[in-house]
Each structure stands twice: as C-alpha cells, then as structure tokens.
C-alpha atoms as a PDB file:
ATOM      1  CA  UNK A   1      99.647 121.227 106.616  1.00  0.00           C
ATOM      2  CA  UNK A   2      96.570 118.953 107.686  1.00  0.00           C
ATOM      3  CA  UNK A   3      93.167 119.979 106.889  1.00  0.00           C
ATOM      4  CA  UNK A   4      90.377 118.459 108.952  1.00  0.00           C
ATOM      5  CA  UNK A   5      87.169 118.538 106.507  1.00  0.00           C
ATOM      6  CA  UNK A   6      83.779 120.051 107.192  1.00  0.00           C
ATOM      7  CA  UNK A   7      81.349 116.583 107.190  1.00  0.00           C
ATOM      8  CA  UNK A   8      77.640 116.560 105.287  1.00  0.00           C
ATOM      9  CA  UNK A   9      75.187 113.848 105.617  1.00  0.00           C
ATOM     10  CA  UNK A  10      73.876 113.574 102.488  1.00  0.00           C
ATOM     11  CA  UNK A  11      69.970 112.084 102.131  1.00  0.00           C
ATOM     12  CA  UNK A  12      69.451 110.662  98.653  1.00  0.00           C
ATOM     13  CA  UNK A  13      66.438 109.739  96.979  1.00  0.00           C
ATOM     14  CA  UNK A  14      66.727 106.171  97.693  1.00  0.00           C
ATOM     15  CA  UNK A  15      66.475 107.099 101.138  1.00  0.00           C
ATOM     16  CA  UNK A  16      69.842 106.279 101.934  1.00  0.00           C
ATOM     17  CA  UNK A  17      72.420 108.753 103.045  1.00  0.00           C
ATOM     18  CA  UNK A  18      76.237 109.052 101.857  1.00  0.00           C
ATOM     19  CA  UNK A  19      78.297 111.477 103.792  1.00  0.00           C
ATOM     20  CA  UNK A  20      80.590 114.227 101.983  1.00  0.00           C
ATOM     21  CA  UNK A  21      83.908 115.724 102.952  1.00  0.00           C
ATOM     22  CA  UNK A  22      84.233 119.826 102.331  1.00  0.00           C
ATOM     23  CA  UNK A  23      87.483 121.467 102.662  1.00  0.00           C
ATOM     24  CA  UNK A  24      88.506 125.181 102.786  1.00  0.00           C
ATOM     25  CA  UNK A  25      85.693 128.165 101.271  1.00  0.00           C
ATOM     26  CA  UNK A  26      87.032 128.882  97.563  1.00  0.00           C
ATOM     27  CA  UNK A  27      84.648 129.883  95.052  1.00  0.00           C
ATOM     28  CA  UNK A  28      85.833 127.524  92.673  1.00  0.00           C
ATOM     29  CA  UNK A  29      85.095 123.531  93.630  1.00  0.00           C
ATOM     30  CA  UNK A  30      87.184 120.498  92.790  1.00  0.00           C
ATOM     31  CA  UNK A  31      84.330 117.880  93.215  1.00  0.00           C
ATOM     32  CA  UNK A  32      86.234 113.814  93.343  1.00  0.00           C
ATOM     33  CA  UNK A  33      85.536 110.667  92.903  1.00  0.00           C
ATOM     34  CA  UNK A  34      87.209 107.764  94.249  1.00  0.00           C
ATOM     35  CA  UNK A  35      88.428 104.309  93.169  1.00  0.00           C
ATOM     36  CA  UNK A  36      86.812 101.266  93.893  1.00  0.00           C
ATOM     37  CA  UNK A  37      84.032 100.793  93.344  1.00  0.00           C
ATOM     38  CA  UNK A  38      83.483 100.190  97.084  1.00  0.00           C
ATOM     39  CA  UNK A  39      86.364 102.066  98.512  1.00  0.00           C
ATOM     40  CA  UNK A  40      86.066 105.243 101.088  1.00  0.00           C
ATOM     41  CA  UNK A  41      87.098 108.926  99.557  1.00  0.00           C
ATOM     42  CA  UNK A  42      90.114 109.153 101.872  1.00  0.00           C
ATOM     43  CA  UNK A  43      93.058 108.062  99.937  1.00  0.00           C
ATOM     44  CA  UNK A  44      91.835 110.342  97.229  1.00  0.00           C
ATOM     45  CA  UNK A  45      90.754 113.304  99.542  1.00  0.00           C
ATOM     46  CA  UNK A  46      93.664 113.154 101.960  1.00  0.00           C
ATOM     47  CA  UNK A  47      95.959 114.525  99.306  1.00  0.00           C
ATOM     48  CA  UNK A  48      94.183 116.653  97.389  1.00  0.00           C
ATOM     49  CA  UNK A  49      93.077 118.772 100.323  1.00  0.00           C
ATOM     50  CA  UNK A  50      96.410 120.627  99.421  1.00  0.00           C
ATOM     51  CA  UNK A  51      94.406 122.643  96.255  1.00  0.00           C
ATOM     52  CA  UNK A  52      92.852 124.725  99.262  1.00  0.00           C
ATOM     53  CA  UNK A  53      95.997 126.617  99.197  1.00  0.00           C
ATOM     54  CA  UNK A  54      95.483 127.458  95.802  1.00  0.00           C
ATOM     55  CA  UNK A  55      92.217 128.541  96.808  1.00  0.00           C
ATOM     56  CA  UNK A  56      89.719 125.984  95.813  1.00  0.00           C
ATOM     57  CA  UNK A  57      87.023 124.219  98.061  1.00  0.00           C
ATOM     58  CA  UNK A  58      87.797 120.620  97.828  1.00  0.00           C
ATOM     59  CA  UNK A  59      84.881 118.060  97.903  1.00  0.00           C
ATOM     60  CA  UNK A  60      84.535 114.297  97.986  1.00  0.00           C
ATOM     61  CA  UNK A  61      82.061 111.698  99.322  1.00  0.00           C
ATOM     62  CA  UNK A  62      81.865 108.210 100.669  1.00  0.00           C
ATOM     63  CA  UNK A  63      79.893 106.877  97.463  1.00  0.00           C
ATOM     64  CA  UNK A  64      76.917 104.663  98.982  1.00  0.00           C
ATOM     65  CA  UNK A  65      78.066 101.417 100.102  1.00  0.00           C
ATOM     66  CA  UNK A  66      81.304 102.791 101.437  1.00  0.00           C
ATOM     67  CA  UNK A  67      83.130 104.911 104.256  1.00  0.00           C
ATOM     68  CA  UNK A  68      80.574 106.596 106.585  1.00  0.00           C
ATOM     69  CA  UNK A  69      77.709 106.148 104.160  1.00  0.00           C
ATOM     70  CA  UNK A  70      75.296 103.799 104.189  1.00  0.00           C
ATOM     71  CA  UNK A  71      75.921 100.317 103.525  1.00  0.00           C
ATOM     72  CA  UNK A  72      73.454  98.945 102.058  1.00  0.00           C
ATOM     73  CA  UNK A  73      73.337  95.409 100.061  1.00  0.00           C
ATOM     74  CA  UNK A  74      71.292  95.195  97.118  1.00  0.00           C
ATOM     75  CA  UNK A  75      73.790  94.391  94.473  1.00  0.00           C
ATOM     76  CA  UNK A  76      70.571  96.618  92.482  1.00  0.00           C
ATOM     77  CA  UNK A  77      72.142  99.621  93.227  1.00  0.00           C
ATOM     78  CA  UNK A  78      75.240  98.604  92.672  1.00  0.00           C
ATOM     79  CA  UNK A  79      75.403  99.952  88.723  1.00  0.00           C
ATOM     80  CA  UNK A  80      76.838 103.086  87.432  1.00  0.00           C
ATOM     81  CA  UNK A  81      73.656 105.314  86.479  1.00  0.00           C
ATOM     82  CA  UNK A  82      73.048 105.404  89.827  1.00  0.00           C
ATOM     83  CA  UNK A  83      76.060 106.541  91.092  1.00  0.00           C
ATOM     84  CA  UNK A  84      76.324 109.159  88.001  1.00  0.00           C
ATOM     85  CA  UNK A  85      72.573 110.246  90.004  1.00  0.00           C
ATOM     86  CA  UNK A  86      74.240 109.773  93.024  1.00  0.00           C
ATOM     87  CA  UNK A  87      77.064 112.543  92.361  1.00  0.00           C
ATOM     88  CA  UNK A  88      74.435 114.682  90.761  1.00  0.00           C
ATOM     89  CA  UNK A  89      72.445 114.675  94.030  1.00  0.00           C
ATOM     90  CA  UNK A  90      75.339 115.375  95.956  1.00  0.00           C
ATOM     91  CA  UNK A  91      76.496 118.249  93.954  1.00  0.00           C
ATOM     92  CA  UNK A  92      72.739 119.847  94.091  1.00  0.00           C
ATOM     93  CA  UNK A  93      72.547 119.160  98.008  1.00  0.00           C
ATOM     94  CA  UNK A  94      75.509 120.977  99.115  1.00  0.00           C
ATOM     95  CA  UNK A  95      74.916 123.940  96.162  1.00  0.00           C
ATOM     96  CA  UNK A  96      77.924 123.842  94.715  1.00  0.00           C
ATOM     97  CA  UNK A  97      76.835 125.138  91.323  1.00  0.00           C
ATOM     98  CA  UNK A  98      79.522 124.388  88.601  1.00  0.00           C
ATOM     99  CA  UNK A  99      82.031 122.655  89.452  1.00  0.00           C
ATOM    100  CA  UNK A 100      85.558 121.142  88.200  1.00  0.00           C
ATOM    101  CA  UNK A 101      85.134 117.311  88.524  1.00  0.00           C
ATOM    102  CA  UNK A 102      87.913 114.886  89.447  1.00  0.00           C
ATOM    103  CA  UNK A 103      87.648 111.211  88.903  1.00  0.00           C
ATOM    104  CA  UNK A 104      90.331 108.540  89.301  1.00  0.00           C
ATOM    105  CA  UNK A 105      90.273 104.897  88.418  1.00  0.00           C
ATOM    106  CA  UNK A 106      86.316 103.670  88.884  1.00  0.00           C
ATOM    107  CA  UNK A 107      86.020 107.141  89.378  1.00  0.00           C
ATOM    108  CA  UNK A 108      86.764 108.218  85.662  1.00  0.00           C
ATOM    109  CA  UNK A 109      84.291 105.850  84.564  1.00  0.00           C
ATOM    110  CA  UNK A 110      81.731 108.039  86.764  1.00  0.00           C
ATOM    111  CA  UNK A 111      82.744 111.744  85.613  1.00  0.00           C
ATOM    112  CA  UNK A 112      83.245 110.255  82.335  1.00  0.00           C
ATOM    113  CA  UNK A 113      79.329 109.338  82.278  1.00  0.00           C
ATOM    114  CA  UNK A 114      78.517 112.530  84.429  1.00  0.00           C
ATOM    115  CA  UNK A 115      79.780 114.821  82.117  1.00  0.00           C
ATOM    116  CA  UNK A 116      77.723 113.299  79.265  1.00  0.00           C
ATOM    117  CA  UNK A 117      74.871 113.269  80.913  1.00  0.00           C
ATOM    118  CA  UNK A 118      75.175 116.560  82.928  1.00  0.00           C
ATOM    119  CA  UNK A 119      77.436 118.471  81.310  1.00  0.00           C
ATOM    120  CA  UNK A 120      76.223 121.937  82.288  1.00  0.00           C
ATOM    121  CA  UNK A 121      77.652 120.783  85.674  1.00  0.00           C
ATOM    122  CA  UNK A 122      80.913 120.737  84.887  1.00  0.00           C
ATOM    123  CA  UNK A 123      83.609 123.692  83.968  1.00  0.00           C
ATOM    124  CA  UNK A 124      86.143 120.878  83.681  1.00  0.00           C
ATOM    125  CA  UNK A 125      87.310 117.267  83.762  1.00  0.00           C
ATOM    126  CA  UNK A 126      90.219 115.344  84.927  1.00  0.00           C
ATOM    127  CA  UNK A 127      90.409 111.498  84.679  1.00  0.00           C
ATOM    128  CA  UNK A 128      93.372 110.081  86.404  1.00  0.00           C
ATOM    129  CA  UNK A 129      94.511 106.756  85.779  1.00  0.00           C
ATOM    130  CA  UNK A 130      91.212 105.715  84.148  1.00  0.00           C
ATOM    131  CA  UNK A 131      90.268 103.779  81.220  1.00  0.00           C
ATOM    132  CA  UNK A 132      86.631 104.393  79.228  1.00  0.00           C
ATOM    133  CA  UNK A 133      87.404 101.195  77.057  1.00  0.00           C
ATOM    134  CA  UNK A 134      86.947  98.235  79.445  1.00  0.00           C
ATOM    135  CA  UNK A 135      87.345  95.429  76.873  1.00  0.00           C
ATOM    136  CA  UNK A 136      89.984  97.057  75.618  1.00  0.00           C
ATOM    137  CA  UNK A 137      91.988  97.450  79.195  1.00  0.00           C
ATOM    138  CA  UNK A 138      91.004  93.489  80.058  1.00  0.00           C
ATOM    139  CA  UNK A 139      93.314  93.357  76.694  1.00  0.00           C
ATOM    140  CA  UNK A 140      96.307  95.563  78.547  1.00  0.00           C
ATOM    141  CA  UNK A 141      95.827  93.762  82.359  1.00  0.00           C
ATOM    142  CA  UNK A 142      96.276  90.048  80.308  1.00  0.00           C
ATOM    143  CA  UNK A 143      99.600  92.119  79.140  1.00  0.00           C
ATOM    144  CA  UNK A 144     100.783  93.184  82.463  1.00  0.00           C
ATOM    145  CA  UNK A 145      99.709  89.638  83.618  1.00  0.00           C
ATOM    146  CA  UNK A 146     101.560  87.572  80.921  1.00  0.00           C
ATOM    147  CA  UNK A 147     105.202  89.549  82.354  1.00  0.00           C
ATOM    148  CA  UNK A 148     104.745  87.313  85.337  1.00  0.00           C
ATOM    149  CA  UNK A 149     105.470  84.443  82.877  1.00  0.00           C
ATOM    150  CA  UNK A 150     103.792  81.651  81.403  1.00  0.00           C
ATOM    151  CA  UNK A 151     103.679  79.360  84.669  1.00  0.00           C
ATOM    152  CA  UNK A 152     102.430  82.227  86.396  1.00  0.00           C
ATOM    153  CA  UNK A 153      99.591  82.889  84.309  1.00  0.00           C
ATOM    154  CA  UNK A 154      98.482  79.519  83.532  1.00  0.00           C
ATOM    155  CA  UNK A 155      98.130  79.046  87.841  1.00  0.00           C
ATOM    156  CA  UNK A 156      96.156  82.187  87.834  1.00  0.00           C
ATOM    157  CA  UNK A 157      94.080  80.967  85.062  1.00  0.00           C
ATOM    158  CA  UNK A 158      93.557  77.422  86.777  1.00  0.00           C
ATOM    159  CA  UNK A 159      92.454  79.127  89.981  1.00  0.00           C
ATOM    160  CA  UNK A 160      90.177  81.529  87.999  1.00  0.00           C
ATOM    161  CA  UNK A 161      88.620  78.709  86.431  1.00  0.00           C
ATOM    162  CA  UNK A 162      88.184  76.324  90.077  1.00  0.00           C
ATOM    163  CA  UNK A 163      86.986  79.830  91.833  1.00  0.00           C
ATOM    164  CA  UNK A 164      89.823  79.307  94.195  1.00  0.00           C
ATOM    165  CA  UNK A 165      90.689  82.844  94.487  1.00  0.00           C
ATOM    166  CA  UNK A 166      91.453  82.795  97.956  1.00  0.00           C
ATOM    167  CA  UNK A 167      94.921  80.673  97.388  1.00  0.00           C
ATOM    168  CA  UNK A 168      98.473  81.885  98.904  1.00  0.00           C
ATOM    169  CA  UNK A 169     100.044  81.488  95.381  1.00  0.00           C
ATOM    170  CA  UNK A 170      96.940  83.496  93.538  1.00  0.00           C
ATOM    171  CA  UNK A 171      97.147  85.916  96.121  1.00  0.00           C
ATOM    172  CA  UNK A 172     100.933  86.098  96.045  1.00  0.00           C
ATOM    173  CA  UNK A 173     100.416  86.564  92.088  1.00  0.00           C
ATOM    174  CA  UNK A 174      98.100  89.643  92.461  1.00  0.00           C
ATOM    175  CA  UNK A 175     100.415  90.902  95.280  1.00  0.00           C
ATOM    176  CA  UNK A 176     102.975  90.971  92.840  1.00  0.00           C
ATOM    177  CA  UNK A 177     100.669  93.135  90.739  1.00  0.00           C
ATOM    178  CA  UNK A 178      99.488  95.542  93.039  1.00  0.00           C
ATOM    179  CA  UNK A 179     103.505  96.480  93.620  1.00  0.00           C
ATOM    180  CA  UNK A 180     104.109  96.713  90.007  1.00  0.00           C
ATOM    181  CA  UNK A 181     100.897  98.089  88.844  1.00  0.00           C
ATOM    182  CA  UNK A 182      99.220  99.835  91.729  1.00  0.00           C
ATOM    183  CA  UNK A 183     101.712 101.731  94.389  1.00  0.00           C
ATOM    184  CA  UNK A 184     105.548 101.220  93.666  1.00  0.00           C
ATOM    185  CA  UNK A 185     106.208 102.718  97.195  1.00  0.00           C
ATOM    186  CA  UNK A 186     108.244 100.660  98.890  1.00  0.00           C
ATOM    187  CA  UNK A 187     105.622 101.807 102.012  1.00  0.00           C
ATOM    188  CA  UNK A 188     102.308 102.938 101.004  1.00  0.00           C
ATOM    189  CA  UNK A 189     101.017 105.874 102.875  1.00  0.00           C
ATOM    190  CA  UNK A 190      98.384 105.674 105.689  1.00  0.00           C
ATOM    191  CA  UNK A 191      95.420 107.328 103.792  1.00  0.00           C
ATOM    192  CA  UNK A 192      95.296 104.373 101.348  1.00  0.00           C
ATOM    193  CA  UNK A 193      96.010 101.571 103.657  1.00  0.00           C
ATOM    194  CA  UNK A 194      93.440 102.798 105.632  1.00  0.00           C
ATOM    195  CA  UNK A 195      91.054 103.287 102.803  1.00  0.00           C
ATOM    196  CA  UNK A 196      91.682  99.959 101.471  1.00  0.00           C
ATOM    197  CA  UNK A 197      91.324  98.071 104.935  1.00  0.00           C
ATOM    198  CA  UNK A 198      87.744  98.989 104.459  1.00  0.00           C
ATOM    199  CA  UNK A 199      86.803  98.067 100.975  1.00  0.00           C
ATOM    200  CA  UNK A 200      83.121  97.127 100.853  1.00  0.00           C
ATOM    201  CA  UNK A 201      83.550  94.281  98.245  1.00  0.00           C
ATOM    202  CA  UNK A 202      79.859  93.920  97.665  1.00  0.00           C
ATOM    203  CA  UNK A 203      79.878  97.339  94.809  1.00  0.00           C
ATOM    204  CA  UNK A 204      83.448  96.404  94.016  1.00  0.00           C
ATOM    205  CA  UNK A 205      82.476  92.068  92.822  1.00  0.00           C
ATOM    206  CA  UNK A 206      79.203  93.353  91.291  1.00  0.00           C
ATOM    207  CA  UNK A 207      80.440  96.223  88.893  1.00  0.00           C
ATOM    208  CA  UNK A 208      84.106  94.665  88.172  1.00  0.00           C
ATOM    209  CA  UNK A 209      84.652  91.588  89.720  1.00  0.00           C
ATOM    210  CA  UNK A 210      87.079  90.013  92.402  1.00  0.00           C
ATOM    211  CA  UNK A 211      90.608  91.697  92.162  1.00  0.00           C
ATOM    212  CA  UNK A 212      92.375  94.325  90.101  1.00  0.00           C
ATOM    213  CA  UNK A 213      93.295  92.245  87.377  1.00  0.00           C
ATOM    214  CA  UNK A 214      89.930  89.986  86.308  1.00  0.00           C
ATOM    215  CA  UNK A 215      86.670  91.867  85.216  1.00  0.00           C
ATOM    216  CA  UNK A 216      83.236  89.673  85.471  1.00  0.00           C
ATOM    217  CA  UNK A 217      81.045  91.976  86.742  1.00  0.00           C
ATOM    218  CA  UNK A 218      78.190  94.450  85.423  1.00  0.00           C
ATOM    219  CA  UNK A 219      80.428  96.994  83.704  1.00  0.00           C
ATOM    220  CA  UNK A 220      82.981  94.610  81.943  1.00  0.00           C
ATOM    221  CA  UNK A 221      81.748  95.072  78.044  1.00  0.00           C
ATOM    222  CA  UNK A 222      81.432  98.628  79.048  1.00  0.00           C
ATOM    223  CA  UNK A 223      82.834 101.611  76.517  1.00  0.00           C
ATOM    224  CA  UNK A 224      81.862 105.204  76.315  1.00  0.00           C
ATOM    225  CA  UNK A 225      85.483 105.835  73.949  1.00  0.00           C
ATOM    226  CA  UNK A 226      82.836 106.575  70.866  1.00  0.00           C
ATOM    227  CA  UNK A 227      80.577 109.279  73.154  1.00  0.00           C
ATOM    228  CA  UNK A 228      83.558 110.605  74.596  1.00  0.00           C
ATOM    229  CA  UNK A 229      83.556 113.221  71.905  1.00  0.00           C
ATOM    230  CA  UNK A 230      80.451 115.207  73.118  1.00  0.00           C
ATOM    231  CA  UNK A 231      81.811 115.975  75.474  1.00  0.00           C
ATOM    232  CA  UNK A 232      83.322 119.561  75.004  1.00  0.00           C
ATOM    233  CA  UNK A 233      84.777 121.096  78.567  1.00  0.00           C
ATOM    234  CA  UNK A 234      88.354 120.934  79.225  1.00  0.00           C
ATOM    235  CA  UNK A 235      89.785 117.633  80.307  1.00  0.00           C
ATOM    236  CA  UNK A 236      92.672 116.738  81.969  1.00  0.00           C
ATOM    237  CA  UNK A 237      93.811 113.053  81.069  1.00  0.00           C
ATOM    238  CA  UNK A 238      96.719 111.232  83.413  1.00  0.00           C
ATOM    239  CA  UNK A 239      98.208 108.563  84.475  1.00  0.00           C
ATOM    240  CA  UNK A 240     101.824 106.624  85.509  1.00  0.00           C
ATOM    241  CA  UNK A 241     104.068 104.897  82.630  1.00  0.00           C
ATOM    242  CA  UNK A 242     103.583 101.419  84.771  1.00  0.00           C
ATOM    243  CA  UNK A 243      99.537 102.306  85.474  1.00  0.00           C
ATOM    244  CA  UNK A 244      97.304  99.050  85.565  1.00  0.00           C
ATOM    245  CA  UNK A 245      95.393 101.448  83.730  1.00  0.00           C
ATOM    246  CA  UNK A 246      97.888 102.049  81.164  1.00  0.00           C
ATOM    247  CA  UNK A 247      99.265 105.003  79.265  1.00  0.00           C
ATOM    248  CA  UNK A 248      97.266 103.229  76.294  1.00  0.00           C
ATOM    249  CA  UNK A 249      93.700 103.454  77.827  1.00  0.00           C
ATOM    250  CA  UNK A 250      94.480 107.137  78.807  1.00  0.00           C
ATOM    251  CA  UNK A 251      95.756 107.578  75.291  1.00  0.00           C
ATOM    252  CA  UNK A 252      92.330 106.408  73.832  1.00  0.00           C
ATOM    253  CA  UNK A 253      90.405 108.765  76.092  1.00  0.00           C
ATOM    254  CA  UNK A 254      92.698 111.676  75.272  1.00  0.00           C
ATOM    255  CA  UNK A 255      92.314 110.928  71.237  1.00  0.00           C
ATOM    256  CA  UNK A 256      88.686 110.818  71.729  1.00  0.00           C
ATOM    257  CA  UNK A 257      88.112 114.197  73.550  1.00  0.00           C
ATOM    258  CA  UNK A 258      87.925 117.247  71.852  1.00  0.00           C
ATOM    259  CA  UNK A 259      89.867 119.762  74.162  1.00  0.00           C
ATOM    260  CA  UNK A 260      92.408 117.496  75.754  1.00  0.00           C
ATOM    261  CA  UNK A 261      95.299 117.667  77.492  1.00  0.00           C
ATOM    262  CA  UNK A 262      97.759 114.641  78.463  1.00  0.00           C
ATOM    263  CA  UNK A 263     100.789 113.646  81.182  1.00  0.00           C
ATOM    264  CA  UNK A 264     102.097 110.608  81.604  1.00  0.00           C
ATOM    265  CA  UNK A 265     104.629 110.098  84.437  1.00  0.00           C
ATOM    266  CA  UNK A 266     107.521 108.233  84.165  1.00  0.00           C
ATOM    267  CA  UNK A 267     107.985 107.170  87.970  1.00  0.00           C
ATOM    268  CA  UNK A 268     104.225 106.444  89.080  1.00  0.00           C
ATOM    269  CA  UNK A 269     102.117 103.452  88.586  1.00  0.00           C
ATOM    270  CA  UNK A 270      98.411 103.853  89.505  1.00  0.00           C
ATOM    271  CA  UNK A 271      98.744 106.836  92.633  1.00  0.00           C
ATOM    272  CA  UNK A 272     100.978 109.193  90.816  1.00  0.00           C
ATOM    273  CA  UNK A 273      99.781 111.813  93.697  1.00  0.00           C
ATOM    274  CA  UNK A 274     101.344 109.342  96.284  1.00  0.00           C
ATOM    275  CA  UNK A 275     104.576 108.285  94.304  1.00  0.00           C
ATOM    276  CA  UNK A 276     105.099 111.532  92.504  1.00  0.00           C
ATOM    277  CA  UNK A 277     103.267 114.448  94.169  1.00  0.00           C
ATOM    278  CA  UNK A 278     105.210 117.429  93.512  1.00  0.00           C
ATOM    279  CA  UNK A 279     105.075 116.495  89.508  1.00  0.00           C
ATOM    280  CA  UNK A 280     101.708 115.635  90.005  1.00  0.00           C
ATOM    281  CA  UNK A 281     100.177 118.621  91.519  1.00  0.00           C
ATOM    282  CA  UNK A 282     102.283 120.804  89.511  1.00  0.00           C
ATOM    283  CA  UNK A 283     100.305 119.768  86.215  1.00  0.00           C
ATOM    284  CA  UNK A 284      97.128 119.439  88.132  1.00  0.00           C
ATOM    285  CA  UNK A 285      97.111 122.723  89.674  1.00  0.00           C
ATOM    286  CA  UNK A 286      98.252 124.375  85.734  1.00  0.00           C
ATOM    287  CA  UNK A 287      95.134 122.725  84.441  1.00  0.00           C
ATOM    288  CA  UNK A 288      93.070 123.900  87.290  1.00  0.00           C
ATOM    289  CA  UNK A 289      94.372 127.371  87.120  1.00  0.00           C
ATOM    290  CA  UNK A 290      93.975 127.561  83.626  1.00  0.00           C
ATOM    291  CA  UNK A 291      90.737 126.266  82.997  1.00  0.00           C
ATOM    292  CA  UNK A 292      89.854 129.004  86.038  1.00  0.00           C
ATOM    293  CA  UNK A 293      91.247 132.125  84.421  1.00  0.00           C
ATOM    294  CA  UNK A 294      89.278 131.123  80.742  1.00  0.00           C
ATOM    295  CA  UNK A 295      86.555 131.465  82.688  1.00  0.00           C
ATOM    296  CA  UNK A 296      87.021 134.390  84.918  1.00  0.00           C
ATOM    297  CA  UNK A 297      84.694 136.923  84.102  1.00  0.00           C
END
C-alpha cells in the first residue's frame, strides 16, 4: 500500500517556509523528525506512512534547509533551539493539538529538547536510534572505529588532522562504516538513497561535523542525559544491536527517563524500520496503541 501525502507550506517566523507531509485523517498524530541534520523527511516518512492503517495521521516536515523547504545559508540558524521552535511552529500551524512525537537519530536530539521545553505538546515520545549524551557517543563511534584496526584508524586520524577528508581510502573507511553501522542491507531501499542524494551539508557540518563518525560542530559537548528526567510522558527508547548510535547511548536515555520502555534489535543497525520492519512496527505500534488507550477518555 502507497500513500501519497497531503503537502503544507509552512511560513515560519523567520520568514522562511518548510513544507510538511500529512498522511491519512486519524485523530491521534504521530508528528517525526528526521536524521540529519540536513536530510529530507522521506526516508523516515516513507515507512511510517503504514501507522495510517492503524488509524493515526502521520506527519513529518522538510526541517529548514532541507527537502522542499527553504534553503537558506546562514550557518545562524543552523542550531537546535531553533529547530525545537521550528517543530513547535509547525505543530501550531497545521493544529494538530497533542501529539505523539517521533524522533530518530538528529531527530531524538530535537524531541528530546521539545519535550522539555514543550511538554504539554506531547502525549508521548519515541527516540529511535538516538543518543542525548554526545561526548559520551564520540566515546562509542572511536569504539566502532578502532574494529577497523589500528592501521585503519591511525589513516583516518592522519586525514582528520591534514583536512583531507575527501580521500578514496578515508572515504572507503567511512564506507565501511556506514555498512556496518548505518544500513546492513545488502541494497538500501529507494526512500533513503533518495533522501540521502540530497543532504544539504551546510546544517549537517555546522551542528555535527563532516561524516557519521567525527563530531566538530555546534552540538558536540552537548548532553541533556541529567534533564532527561523531567520529562514525565511515555517514551519509547530503540535502536539496532550494531547502531552507530549504540544500544549504550539508548541505554543511558532509557535509565534517565522516568516512564520508559526499551527494544533493542538484534538484526538492525541504525534503520531498524528498513532492516527489520515487521519487528519494528510491531513494538512501535504496541507503544502507540498503548499510550492511546491510557488516554482514551
């Protein structure tokens, strides 16, 4: 089943518009945030379209500076109060009321922030292969990193240090990763190819820095681990046992909540609803459905 989505052009307050992505008429909203930063809502909206059948109105967005928003490029807006301002205006302009928030990798760092600074927005959280601790995950990428092996590393490092970046064997390096760490499909589907063909690296180098696997930009001594306990709606914490985002920064989200639940799964790396869907949705949808019938009247 393909859903086409109804398409909103958003005007923000900065004068710029983002456009959002509405699917099916349910009275109960699943409102996501993408990866990236930088990178268009598709690969993330594509799939999730699917909770229509379970009658929930999907939503997403093109965050400014990607997709069929706006482009603009003052690195300026490029931090993450505006973008948890950004999702607030969003939510207001289409009238969506309260809604259930879904964030996955930059995007957990968003909702995560949202919900403590809006949290009468929100009936419920999910972060999906996310990390609130970003000194602490630079800790767990140098892990991943050192299982290329010592030569490896030490040529990354060298190339990090020249700002060669742009090298076949560097690139070949974080290649390697991506397989490992980011999509262990031996194909990866159309949505996210797609989606990551168009990656507006301006957001993306000033908020994390210049691949996957190195963090220099604006959000890099960044942890919200000691607030994460204010925040008191339901949360969903996920992600795959070979995550670049690994089962030990979801761990230290899901110990710092309050009213927490937690799957890892054992085949997935950073898309779980790519390389295990049925699984995926499964616990997804039981969250959602829960969290829904707490709070029917």
């Amino acid at each position: 089943m393909t859903l086409e989505p109804t398409t909103v052009r958003v005007r923000l307050k900065e004068g710029h518009e983002v456009v959002a992505y509405v699917y099916g008429e349910g009275t109960e909203t699943v409102l996501m945030a993408n990866g990236g930063p930088g990178l268009p809502s598709l690969y993330l909206r594509a799939p999730h379209a699917r909770l229509v059948e379970r009658g929930y109105r999907v939503v997403a967005w093109d965050q400014l500076g990607c997709g069929a928003s706006d482009r603009p490029t003052d690195p300026a807006l490029w931090t993450l109060g505006r973008y948890v301002e950004e999702a607030e205006q969003v939510r207001a302009a289409l009238d969506l009321g309260q809604v259930h928030v879904l964030g996955h990798s930059w995007g957990t760092w968003l909702f995560t922030e949202y919900c403590l600074t809006y949290p009468q927005s929100v009936k419920s959280c999910v972060l999906a292969d996310g990390a609130c601790d970003i000194p602490h995950l630079v800790g767990e990428l140098g892990r991943l990193r050192g299982a290329l092996g010592a030569e490896t590393v030490s040529m990354m490092v060298f190339h990090e240090a020249q700002g060669t970046l742009d090298h076949p064997e560097y690139q070949a390096a974080v290649t390697l990763l991506n397989h490992r760490h980011v999509c262990r499909l031996p194909v990866w589907p159309e949505p996210l190819t797609q989606a990551l063909a168009d990656w507006n690296m301006g957001p993306y180098e000033t908020m994390q820095g210049p691949n996957e696997f190195t963090y220099t930009g604006n959000m890099k001594a960044w942890n919200r681990v000691p607030a994460m306990g204010a925040i008191t709606t339901p949360c969903l914490v996920v992600a795959g046992r070979y995550d670049e985002l690994t089962p030990a920064c979801a761990f230290l989200m899901h110990d710092a909540l309050p009213d927490s639940r937690i799957h890892i799964f054992p085949h997935s790396s950073h898309m779980p609803f790519y390389e295990e869907p049925d699984a995926y949705f499964a616990v997804l949808e039981a969250f959602l459905d829960e969290v829904r019938a707490a709070k029917a009247p």
